[in-house]
Protein backbone atom coordinates (compact mmCIF):
# COMPACT_ATOMS: atom_id res chain seq x y z
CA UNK A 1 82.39 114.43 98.31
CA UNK A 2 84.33 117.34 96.31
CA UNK A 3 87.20 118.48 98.34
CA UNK A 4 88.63 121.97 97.47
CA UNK A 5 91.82 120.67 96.13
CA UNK A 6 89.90 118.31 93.37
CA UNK A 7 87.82 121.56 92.39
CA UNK A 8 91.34 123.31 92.14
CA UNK A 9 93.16 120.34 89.79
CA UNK A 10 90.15 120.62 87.28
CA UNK A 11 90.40 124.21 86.78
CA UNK A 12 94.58 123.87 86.60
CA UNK A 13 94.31 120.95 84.31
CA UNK A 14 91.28 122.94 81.94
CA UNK A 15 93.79 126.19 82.20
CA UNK A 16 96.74 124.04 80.68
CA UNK A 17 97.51 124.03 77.13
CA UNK A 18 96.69 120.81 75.34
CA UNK A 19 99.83 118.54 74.62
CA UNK A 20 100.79 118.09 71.21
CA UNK A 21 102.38 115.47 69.32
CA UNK A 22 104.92 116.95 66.61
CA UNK A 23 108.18 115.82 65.02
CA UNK A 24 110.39 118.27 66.10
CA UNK A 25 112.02 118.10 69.76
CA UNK A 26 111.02 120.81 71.97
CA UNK A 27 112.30 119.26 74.76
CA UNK A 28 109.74 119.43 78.20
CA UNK A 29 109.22 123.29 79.39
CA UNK A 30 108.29 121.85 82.72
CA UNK A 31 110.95 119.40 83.55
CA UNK A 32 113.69 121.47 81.67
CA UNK A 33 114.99 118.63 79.90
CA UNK A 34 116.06 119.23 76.12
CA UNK A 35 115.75 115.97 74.93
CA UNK A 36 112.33 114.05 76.31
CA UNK A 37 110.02 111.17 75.26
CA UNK A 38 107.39 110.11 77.16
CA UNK A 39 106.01 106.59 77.53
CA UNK A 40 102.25 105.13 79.07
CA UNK A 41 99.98 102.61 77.79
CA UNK A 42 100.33 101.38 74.53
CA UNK A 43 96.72 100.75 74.52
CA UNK A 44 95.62 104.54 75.13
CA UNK A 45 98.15 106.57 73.52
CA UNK A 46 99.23 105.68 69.66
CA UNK A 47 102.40 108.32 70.18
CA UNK A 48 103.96 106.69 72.93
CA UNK A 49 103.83 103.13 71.38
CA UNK A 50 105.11 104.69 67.67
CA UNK A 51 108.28 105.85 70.32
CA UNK A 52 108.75 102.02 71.35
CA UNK A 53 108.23 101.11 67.78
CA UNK A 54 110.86 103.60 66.60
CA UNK A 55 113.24 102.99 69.48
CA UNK A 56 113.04 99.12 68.79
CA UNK A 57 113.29 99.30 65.32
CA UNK A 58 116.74 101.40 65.22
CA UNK A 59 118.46 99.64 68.26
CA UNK A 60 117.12 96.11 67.92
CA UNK A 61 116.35 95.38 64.41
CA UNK A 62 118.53 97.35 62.88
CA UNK A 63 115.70 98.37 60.34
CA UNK A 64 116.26 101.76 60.56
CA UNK A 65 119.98 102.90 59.31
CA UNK A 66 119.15 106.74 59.64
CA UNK A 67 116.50 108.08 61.79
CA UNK A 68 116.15 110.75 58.61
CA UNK A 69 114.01 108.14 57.11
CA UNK A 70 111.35 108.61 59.55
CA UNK A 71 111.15 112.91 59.45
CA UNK A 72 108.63 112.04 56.41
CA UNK A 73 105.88 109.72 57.61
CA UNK A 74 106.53 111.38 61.13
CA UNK A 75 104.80 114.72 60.43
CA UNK A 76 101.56 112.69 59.08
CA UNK A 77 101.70 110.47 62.22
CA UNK A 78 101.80 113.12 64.81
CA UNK A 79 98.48 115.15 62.61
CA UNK A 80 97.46 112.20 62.48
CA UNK A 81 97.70 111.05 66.44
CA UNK A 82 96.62 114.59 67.87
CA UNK A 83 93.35 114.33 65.24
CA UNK A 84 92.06 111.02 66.95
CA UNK A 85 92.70 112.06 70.58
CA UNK A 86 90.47 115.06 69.72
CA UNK A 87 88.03 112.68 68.53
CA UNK A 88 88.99 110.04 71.53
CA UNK A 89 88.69 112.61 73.79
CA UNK A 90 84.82 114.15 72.42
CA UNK A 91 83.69 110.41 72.31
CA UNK A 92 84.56 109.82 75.48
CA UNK A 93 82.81 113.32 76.71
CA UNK A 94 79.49 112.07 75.18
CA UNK A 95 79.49 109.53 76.59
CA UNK A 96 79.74 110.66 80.09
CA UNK A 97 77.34 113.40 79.37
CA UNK A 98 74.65 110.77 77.68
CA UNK A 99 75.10 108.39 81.28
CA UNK A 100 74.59 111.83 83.41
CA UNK A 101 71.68 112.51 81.36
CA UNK A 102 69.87 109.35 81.44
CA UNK A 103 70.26 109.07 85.31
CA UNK A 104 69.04 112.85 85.91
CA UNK A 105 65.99 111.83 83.53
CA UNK A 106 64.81 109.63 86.76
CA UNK A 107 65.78 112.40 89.03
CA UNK A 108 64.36 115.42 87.75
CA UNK A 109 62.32 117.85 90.06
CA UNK A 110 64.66 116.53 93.27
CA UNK A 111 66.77 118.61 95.11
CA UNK A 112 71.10 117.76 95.42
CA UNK A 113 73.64 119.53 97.28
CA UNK A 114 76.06 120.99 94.58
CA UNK A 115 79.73 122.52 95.03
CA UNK A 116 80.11 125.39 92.66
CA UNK A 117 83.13 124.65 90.43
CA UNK A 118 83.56 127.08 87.82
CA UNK A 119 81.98 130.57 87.24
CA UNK A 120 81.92 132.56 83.85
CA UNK A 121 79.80 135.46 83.51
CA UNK A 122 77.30 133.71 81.42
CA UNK A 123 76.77 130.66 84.35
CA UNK A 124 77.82 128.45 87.27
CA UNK A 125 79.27 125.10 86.72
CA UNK A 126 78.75 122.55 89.76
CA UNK A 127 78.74 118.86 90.49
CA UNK A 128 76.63 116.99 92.52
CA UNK A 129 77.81 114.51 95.35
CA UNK A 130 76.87 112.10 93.00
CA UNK A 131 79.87 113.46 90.40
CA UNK A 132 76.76 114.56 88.26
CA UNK A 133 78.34 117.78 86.13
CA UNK A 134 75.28 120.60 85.83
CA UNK A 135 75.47 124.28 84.38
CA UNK A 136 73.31 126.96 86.08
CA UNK A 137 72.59 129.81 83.00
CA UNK A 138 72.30 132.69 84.89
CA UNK A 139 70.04 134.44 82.50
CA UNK A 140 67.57 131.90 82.74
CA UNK A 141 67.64 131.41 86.69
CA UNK A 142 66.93 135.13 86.95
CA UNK A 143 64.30 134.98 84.34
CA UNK A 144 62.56 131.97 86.10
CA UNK A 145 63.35 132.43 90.07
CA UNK A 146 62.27 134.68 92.69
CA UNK A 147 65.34 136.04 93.86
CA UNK A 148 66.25 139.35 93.79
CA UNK A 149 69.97 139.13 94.47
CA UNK A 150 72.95 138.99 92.18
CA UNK A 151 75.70 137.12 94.79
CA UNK A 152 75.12 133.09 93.62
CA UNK A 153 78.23 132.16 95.91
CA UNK A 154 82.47 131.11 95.32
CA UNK A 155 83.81 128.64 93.89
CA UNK A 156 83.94 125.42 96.19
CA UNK A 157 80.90 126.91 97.99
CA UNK A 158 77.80 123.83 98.44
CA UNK A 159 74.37 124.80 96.92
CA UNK A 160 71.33 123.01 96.62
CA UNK A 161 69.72 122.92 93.33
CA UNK A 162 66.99 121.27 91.65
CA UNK A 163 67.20 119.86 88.41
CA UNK A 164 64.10 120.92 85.94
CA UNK A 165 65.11 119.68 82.39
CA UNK A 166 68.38 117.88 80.56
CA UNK A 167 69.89 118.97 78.00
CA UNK A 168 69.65 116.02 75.51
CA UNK A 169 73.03 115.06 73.11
């Protein structure tokens, strides 16, 4: 069940500009630190474990004498790095969207109770109880229902919708 403050997050979070990797230090805006590094999972993020790398190669093994050495390969790494969470990151979209689709395909023509989510002027975006993601295109529910009214509802407002077709990847 979609609480108002998880429909909130997702619209902060999509709102925020994308983090970047890049050589030189701009420090963290938020935390209004000038020098910052941050570290996670190795396993999920290649920039954090070239900072361990780095670190443990100029204090431990002494391989690095002058952390000038690295300004050239760094530049690549960090293209590199932001180029294949782009591609992480639409991978991992697909696949979501391919699982939602093949479980609406045995679902189509029933009715779920939706919270509205987002709203553009083109359509409503909502998710099902189930965490199913949909898109009503306004142009085509006018076109196609027998409403006559223009007010669809608010964000965090619950709807019940049908679904009629999927949008296939």
């Amino acid at each position: 069940n979609l609480d108002e403050g998880v429909i909130l997050s997702n619209l902060v979070l999509r709102a925020m500009k994308r983090a970047k990797y890049n050589p030189e230090n701009a420090g963290h805006y938020a935390l209004a630190l000038k020098i910052y590094g941050q570290f996670t999972s190795p396993i999920r993020r290649l920039g954090d474990y070239m900072n361990h790398a780095f670190l443990d190669h100029y204090f431990f093994d002494k391989k690095i004498n002058n952390i000038k050495e690295l300004e050239k390969e760094l530049e690549e790494r960090c293209e590199n790095i932001n180029r294949s969470e782009i591609i992480a990151e639409s991978a991992e979209k697909m696949a979501l969207e391919l699982a939602m689709s093949k479980y609406m395909e045995k679902h189509l023509n029933k009715q779920f109770i939706a919270k509205i989510v987002s709203m553009d002027h083109k359509g409503i975006k909502i998710i099902t109880e189930d965490n199913i993601s949909g898109y009503i295109d306004l142009d085509e529910f006018y076109k196609t229902s027998k409403l006559d009214t223009n007010y669809f509802g608010r964000i965090g407002d619950e709807i019940l919708v049908t679904a009629y077709w999927i949008d296939r990847l």
